[in-house]
PDB file of N, CA and C in Angstrom:
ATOM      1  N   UNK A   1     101.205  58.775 116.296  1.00  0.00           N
ATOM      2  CA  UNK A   1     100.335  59.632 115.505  1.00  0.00           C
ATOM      3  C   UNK A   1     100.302  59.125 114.071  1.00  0.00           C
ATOM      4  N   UNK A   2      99.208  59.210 113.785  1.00  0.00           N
ATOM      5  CA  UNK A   2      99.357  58.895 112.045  1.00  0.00           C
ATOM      6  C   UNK A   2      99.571  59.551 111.169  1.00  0.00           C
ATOM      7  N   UNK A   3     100.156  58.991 109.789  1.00  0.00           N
ATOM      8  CA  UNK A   3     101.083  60.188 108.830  1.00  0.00           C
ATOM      9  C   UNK A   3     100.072  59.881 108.073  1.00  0.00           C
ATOM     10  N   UNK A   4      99.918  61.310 106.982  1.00  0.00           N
ATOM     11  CA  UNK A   4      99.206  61.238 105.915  1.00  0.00           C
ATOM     12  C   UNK A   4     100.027  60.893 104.771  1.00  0.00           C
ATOM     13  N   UNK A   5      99.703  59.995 103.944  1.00  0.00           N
ATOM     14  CA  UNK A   5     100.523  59.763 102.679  1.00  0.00           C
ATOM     15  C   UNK A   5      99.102  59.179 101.706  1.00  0.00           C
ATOM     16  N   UNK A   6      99.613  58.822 100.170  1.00  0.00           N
ATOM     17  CA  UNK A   6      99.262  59.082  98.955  1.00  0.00           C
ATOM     18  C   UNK A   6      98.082  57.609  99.378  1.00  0.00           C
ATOM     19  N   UNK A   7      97.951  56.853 100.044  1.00  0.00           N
ATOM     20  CA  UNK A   7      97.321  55.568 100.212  1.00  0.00           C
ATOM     21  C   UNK A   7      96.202  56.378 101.613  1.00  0.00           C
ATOM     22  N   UNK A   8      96.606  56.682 102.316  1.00  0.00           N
ATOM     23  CA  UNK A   8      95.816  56.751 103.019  1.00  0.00           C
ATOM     24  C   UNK A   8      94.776  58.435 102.685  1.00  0.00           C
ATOM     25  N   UNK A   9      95.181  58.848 102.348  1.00  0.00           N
ATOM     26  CA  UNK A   9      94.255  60.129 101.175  1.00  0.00           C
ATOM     27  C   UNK A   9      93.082  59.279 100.619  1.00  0.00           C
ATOM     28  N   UNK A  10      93.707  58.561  99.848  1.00  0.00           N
ATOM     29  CA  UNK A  10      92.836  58.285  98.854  1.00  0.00           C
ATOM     30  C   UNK A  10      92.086  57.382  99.419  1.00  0.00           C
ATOM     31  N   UNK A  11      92.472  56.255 100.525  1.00  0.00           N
ATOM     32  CA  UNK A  11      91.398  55.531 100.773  1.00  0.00           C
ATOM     33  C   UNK A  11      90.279  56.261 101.696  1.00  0.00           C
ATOM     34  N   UNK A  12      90.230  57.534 101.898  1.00  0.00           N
ATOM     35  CA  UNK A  12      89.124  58.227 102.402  1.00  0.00           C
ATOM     36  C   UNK A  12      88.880  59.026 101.500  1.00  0.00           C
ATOM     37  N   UNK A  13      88.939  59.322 100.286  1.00  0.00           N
ATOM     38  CA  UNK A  13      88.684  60.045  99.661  1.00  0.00           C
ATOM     39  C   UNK A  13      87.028  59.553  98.920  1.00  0.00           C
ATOM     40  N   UNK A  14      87.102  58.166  98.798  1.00  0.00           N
ATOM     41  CA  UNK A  14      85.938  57.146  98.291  1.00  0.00           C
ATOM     42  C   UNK A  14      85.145  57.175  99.285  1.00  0.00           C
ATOM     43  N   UNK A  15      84.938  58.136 100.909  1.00  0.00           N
ATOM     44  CA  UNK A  15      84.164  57.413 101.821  1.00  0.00           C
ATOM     45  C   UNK A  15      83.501  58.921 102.303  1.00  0.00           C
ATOM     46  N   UNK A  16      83.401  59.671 101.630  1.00  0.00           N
ATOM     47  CA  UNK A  16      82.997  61.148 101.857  1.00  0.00           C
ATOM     48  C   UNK A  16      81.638  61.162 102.017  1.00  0.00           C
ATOM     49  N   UNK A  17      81.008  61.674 102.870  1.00  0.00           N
ATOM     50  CA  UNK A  17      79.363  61.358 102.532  1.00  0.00           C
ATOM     51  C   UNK A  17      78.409  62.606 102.990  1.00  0.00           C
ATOM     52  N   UNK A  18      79.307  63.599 103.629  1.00  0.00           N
ATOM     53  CA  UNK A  18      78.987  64.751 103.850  1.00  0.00           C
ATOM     54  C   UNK A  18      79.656  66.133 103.064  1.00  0.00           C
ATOM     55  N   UNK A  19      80.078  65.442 101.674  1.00  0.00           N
ATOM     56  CA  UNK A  19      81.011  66.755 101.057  1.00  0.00           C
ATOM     57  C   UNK A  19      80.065  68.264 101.149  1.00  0.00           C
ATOM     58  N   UNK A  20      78.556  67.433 100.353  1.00  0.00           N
ATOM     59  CA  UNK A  20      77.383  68.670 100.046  1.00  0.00           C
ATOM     60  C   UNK A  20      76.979  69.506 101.422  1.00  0.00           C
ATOM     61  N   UNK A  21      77.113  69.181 102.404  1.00  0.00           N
ATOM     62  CA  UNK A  21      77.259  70.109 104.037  1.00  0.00           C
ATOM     63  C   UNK A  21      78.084  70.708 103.924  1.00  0.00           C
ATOM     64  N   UNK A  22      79.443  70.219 103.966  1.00  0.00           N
ATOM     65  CA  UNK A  22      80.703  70.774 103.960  1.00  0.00           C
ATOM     66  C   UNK A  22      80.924  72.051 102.810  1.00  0.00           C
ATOM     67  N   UNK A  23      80.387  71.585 101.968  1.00  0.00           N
ATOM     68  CA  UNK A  23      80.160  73.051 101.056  1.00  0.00           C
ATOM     69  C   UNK A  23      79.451  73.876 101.377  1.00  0.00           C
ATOM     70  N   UNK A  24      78.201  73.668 101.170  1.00  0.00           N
ATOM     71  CA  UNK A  24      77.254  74.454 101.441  1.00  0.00           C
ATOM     72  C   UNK A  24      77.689  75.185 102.604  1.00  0.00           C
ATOM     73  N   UNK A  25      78.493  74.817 104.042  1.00  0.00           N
ATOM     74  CA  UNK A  25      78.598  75.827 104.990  1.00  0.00           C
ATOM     75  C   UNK A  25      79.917  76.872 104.438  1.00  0.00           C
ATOM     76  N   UNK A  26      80.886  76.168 103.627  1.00  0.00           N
ATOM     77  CA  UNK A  26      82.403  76.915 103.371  1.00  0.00           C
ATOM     78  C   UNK A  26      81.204  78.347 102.464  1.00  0.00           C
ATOM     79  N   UNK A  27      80.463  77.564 101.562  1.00  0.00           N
ATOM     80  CA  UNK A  27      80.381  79.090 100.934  1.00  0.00           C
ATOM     81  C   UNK A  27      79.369  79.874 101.281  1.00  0.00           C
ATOM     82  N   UNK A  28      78.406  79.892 102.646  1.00  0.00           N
ATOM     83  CA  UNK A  28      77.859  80.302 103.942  1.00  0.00           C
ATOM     84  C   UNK A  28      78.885  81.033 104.188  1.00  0.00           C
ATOM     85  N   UNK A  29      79.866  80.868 104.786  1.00  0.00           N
ATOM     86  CA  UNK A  29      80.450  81.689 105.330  1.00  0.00           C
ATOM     87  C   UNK A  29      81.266  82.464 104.505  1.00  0.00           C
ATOM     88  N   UNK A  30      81.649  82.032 103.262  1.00  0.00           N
ATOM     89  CA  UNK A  30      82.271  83.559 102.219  1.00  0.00           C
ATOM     90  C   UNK A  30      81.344  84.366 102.177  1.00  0.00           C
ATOM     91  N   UNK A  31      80.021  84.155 101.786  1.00  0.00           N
ATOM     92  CA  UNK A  31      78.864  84.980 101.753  1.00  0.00           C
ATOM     93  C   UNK A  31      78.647  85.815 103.109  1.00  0.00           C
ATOM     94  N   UNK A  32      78.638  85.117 104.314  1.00  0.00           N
ATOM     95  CA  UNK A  32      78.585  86.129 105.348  1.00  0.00           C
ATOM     96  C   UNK A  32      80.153  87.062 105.872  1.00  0.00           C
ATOM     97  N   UNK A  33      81.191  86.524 105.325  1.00  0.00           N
ATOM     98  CA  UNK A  33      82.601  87.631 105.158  1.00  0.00           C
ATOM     99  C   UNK A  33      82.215  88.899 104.333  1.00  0.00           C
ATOM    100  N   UNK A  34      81.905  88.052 102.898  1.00  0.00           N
ATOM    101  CA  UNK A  34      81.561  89.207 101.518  1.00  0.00           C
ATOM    102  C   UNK A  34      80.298  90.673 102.230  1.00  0.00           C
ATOM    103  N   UNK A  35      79.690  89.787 102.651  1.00  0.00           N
ATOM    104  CA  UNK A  35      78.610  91.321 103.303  1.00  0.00           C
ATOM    105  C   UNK A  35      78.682  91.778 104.352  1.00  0.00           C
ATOM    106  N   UNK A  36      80.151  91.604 105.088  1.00  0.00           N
ATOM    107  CA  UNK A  36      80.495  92.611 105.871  1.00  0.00           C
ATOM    108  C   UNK A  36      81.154  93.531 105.147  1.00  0.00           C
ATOM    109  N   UNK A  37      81.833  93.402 104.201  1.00  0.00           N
ATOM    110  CA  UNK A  37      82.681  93.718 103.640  1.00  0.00           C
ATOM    111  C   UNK A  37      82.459  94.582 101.976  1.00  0.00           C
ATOM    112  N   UNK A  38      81.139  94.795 102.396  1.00  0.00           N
ATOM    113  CA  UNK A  38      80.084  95.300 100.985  1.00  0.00           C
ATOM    114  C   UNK A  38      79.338  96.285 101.595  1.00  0.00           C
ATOM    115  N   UNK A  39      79.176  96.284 103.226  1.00  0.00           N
ATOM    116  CA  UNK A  39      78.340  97.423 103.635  1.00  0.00           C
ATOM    117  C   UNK A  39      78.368  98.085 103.818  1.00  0.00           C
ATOM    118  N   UNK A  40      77.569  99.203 102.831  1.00  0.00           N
ATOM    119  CA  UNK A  40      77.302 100.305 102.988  1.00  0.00           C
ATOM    120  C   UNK A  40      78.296 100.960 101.414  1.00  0.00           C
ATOM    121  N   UNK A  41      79.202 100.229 100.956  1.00  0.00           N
ATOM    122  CA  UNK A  41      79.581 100.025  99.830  1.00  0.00           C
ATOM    123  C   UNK A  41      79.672  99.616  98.475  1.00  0.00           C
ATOM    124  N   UNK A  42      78.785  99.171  97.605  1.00  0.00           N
ATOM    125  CA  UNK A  42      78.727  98.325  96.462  1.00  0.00           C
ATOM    126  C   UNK A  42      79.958  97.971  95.670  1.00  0.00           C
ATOM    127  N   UNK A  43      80.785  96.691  95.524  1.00  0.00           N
ATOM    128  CA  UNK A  43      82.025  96.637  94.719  1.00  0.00           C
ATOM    129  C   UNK A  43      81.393  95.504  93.898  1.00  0.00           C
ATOM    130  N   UNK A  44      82.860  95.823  92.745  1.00  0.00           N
ATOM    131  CA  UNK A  44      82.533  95.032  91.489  1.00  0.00           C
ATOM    132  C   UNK A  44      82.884  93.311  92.133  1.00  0.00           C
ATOM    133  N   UNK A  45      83.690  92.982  93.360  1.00  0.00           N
ATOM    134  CA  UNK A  45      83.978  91.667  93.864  1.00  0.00           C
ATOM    135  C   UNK A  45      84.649  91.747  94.717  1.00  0.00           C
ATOM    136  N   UNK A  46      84.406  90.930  95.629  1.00  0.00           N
ATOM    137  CA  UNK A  46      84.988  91.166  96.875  1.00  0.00           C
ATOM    138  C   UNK A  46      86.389  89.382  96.751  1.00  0.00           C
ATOM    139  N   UNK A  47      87.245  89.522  97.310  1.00  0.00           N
ATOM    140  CA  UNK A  47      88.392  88.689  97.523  1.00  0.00           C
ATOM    141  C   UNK A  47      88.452  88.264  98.886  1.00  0.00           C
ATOM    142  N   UNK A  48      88.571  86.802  98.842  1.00  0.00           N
ATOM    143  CA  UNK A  48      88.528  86.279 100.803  1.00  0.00           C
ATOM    144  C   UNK A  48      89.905  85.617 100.311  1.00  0.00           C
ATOM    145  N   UNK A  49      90.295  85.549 101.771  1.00  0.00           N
ATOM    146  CA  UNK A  49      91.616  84.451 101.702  1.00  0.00           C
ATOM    147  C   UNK A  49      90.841  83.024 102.446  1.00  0.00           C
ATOM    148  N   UNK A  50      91.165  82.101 102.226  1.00  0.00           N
ATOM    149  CA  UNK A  50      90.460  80.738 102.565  1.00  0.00           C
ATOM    150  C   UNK A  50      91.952  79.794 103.138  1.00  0.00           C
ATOM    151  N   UNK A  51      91.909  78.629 104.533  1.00  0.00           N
ATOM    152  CA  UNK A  51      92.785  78.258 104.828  1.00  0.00           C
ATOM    153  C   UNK A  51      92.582  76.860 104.837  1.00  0.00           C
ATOM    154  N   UNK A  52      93.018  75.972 104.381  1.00  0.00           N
ATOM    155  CA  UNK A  52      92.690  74.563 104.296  1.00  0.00           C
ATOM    156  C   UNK A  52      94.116  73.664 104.871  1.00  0.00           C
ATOM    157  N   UNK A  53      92.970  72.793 105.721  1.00  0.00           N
ATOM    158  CA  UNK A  53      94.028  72.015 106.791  1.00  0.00           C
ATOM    159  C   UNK A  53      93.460  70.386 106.557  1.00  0.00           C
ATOM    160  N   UNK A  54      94.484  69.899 106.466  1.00  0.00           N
ATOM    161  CA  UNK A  54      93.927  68.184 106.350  1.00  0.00           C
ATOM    162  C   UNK A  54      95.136  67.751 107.350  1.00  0.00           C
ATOM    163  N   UNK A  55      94.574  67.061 107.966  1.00  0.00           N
ATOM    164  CA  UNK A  55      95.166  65.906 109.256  1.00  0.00           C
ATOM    165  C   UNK A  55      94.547  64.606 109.271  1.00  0.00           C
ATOM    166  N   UNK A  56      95.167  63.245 110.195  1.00  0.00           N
ATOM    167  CA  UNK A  56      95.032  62.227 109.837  1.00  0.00           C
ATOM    168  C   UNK A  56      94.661  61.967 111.421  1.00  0.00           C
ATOM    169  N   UNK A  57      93.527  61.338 111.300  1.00  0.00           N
ATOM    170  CA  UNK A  57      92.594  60.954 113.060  1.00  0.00           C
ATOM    171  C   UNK A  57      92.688  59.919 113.379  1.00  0.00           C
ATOM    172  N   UNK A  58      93.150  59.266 114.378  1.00  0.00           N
ATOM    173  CA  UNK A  58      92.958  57.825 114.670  1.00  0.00           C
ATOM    174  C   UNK A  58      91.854  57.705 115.981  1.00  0.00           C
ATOM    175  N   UNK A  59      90.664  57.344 115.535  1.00  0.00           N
ATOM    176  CA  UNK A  59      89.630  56.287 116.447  1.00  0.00           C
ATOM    177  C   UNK A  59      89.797  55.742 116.978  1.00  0.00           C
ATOM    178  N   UNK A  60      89.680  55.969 118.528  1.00  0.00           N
ATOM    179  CA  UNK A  60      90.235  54.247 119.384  1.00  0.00           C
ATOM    180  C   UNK A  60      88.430  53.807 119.700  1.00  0.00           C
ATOM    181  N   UNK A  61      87.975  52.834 118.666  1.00  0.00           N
ATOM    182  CA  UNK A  61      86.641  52.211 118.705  1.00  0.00           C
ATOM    183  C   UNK A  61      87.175  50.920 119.774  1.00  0.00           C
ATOM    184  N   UNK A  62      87.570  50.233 120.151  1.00  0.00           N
ATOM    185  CA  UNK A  62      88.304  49.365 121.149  1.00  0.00           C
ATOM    186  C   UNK A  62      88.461  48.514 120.737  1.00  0.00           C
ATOM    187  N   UNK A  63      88.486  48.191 119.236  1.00  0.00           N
ATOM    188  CA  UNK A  63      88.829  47.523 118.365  1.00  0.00           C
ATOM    189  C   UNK A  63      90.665  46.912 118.634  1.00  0.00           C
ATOM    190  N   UNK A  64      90.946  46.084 117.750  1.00  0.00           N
ATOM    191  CA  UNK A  64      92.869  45.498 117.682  1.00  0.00           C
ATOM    192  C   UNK A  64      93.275  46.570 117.590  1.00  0.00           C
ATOM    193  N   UNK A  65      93.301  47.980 116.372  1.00  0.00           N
ATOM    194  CA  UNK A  65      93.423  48.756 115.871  1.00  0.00           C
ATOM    195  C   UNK A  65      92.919  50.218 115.921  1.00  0.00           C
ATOM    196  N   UNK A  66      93.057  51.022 116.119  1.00  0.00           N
ATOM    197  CA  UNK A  66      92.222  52.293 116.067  1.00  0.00           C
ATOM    198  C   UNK A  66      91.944  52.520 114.324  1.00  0.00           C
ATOM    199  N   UNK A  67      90.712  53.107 114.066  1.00  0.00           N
ATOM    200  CA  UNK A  67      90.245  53.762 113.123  1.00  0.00           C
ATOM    201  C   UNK A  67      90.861  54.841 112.281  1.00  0.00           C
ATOM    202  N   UNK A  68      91.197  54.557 111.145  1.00  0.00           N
ATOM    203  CA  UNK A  68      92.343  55.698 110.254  1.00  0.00           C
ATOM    204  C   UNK A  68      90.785  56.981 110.086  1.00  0.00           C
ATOM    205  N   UNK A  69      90.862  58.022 110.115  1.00  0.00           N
ATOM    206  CA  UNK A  69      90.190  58.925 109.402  1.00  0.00           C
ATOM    207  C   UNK A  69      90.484  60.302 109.232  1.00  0.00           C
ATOM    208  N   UNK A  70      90.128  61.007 108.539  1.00  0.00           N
ATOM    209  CA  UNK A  70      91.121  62.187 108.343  1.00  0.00           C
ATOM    210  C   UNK A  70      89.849  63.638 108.473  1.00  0.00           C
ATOM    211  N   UNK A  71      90.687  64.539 108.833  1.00  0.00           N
ATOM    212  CA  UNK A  71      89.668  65.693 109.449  1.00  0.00           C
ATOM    213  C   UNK A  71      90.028  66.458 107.824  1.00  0.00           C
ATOM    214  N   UNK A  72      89.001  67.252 107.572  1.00  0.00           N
ATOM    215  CA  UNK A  72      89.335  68.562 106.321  1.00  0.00           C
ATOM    216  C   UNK A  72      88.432  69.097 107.013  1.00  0.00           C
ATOM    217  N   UNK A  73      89.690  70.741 107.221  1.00  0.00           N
ATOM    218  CA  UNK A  73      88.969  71.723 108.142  1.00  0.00           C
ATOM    219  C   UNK A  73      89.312  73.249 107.166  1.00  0.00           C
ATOM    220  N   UNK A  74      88.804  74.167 106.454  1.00  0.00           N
ATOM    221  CA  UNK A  74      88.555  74.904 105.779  1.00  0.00           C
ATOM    222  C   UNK A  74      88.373  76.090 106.860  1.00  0.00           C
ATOM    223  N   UNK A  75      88.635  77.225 106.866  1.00  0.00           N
ATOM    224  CA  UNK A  75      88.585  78.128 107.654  1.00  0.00           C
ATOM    225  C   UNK A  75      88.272  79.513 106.734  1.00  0.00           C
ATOM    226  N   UNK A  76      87.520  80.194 106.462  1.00  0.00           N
ATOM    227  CA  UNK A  76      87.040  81.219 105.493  1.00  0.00           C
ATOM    228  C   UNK A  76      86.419  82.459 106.450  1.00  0.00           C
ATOM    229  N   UNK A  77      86.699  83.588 106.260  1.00  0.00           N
ATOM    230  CA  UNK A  77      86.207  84.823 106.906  1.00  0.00           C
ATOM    231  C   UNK A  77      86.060  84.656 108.237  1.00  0.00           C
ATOM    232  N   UNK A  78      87.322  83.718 108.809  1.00  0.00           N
ATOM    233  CA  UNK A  78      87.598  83.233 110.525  1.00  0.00           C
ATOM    234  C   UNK A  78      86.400  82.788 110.823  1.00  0.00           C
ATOM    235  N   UNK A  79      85.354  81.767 109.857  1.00  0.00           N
ATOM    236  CA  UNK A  79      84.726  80.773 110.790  1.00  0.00           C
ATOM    237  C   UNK A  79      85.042  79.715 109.785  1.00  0.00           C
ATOM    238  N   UNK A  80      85.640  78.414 111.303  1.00  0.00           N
ATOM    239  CA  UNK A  80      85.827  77.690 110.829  1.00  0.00           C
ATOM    240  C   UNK A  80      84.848  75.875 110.437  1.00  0.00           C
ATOM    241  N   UNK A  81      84.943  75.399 109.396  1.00  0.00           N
ATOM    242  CA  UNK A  81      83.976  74.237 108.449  1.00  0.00           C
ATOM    243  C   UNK A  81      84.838  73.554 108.664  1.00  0.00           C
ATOM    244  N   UNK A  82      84.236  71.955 109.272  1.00  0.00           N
ATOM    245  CA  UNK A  82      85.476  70.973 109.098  1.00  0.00           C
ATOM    246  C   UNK A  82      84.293  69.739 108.989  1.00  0.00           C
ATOM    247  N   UNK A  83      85.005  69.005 108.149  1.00  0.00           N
ATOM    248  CA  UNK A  83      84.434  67.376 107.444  1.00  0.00           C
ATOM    249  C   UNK A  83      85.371  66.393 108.409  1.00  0.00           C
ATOM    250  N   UNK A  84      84.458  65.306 108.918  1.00  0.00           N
ATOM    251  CA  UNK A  84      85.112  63.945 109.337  1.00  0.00           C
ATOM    252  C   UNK A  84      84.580  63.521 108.259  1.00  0.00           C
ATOM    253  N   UNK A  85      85.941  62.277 107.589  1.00  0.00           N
ATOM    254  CA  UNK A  85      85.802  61.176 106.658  1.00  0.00           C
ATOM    255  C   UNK A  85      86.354  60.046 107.359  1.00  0.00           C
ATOM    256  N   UNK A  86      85.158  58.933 107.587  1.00  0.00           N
ATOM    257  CA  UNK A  86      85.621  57.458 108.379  1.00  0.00           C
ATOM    258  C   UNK A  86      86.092  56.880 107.193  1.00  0.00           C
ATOM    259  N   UNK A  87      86.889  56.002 107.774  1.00  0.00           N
ATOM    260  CA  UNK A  87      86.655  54.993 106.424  1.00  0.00           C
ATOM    261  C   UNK A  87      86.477  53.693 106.825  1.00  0.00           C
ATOM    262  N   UNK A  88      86.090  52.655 105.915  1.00  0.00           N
ATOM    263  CA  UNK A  88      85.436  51.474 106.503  1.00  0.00           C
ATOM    264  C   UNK A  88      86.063  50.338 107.013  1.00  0.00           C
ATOM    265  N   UNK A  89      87.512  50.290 106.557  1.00  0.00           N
ATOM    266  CA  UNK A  89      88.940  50.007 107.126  1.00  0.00           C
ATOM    267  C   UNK A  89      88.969  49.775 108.918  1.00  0.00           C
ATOM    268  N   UNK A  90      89.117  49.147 109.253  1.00  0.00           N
ATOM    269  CA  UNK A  90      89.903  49.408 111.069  1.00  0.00           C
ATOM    270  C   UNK A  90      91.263  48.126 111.475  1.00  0.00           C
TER     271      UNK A  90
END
């Protein structure tokens, strides 16, 4: 299994290409938590708890090597958003 450490972070960190999805759905779904949680009620702000998970993926492309890439999976008002980052590495 592959370990995450300070080199392999960062070399996917440069290879992100879907961050603006990946947002756009995390705060989709605070917005659809927040108005369950507003109805029929008006508050000055509503508070979510948010759970963030990063793990390290290995690709078997059938390459010498399998593919390093790392999952970020965000979980907000129990639906869960998750980003694959490849990186160009194998």
């Amino acid at each position: 299994m592959a370990m995450l450490d300070k080199a392999y972070i960062e070399n996917h960190m440069s290879t992100v290409h879907n961050y603006q999805s990946f947002g756009r759905n995390v705060v989709e779904s605070g917005l659809r938590e927040a108005l369950t949680r507003v109805e029929g009620t008006p508050k000055g702000k509503v508070e979510l708890d948010a759970k963030v998970i990063v793990t390290p993926v290995e690709i078997d492309e059938g390459g010498p090597e399998p593919r390093m890439c790392i999952r970020v999976r965000m979980i907000v008002g129990g639906v869960e958003v998750w980003v694959h980052i490849y990186t160009g590495e194998q």
